[in-house]
Protein backbone atom coordinates (compact mmCIF):
# COMPACT_ATOMS: atom_id res chain seq x y z
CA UNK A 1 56.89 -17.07 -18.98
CA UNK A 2 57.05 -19.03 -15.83
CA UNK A 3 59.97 -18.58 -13.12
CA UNK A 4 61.68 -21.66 -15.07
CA UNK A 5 62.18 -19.39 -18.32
CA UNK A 6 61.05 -21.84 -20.82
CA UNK A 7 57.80 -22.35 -20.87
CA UNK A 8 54.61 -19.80 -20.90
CA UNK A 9 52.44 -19.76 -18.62
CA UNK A 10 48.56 -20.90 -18.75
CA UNK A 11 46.68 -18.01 -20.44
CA UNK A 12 44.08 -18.19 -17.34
CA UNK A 13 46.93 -17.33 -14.97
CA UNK A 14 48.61 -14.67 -16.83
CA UNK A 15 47.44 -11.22 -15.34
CA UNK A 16 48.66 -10.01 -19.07
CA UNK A 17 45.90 -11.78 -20.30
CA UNK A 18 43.65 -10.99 -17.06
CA UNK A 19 44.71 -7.42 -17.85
CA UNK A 20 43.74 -7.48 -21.39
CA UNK A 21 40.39 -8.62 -20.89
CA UNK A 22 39.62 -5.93 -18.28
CA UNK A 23 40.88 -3.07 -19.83
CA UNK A 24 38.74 -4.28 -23.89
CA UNK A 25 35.91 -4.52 -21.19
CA UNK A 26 36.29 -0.84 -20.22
CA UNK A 27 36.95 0.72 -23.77
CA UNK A 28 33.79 -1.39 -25.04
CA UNK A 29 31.50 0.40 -21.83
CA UNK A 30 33.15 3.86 -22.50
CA UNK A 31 32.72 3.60 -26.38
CA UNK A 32 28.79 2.57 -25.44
CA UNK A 33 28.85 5.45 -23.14
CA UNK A 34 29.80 8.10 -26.13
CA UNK A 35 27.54 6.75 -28.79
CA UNK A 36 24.49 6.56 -26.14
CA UNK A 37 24.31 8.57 -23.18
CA UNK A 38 21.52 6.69 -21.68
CA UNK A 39 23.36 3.33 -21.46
CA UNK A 40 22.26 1.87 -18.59
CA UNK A 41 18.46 3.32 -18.38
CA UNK A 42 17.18 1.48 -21.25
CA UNK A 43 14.43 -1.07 -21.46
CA UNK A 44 14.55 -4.37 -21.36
CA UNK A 45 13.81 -5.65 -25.01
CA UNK A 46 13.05 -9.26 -24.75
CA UNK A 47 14.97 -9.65 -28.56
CA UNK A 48 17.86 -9.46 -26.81
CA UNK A 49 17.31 -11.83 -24.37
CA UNK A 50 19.13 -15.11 -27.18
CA UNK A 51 21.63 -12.96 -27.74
CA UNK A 52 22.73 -12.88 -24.16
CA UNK A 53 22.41 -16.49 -23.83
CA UNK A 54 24.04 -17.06 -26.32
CA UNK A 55 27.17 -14.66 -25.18
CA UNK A 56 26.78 -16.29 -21.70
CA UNK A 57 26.81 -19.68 -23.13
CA UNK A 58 30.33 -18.34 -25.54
CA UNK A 59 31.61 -17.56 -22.35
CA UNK A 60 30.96 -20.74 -20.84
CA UNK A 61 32.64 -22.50 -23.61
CA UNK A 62 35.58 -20.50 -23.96
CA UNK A 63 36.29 -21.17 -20.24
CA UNK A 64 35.98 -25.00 -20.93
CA UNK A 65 38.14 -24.62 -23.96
CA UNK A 66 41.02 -22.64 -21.87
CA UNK A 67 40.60 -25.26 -20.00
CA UNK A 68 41.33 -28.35 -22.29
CA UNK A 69 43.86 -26.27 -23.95
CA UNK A 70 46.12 -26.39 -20.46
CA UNK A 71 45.07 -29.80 -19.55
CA UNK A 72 46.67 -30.62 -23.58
CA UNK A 73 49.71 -28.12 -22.83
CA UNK A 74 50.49 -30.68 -19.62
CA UNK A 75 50.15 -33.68 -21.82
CA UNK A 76 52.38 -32.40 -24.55
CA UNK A 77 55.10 -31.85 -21.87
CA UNK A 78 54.96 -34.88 -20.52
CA UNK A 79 55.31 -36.20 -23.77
CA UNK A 80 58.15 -34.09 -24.98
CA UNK A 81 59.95 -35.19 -21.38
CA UNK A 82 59.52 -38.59 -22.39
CA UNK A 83 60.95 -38.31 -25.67
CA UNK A 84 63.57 -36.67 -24.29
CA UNK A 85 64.87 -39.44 -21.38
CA UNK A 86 64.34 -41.77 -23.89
CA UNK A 87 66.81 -39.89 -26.26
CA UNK A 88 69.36 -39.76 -23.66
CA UNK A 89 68.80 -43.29 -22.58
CA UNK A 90 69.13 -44.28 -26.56
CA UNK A 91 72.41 -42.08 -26.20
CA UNK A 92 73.44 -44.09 -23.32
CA UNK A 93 72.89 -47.35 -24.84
CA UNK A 94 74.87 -46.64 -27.83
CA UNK A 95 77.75 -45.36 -25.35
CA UNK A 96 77.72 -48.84 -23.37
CA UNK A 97 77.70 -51.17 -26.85
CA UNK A 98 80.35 -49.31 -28.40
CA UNK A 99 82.33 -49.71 -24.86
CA UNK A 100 81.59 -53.52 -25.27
CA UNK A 101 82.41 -53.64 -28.75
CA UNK A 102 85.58 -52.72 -28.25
């Protein structure tokens, strides 16, 4: 939650999140680690090559789609504040014609 209370914060600037991802990272390297000793002296096998395109290009796209997401989280609370003054401004008009109805 931000300092405000209300709202949550952006997912790419909670260090929960942040934290998360860093610590799966680490559990995913030691698992690798216990299942296969020699990890990281392995040849290169050009199968794999797609595959880490592919991830790279996942990432890629995730990091767009985080982004969207908060650009849509903005829009949506603009749009809720709007709603919202015009609520109270609906309010206020039905104060002032009752006052001049009377």
């Amino acid at each position: 939650m931000n300092e405000e209370g209300g709202k949550p914060k952006p997912l790419r600037k909670d260090r929960r999140a942040w934290g998360l991802i860093g610590i799966s990272a680490l559990i995913g390297i030691l698992i690798g680690v216990v299942f296969d000793e020699k990890l990281w002296h392995r040849q290169a096998v050009w199968g794999d090559v797609p595959t880490w395109l592919l991830a790279a290009g996942a990432a890629v796209t995730s990091w767009y789609a985080v982004r969207a997401f908060s650009e849509q989280h903005r829009e949506v609370a603009a749009i809720e504040q709007q709603v919202k003054d015009g609520q109270e401004l609906a309010e206020q008009q039905a104060k002032l014609l009752d006052l001049q109805g009377q």
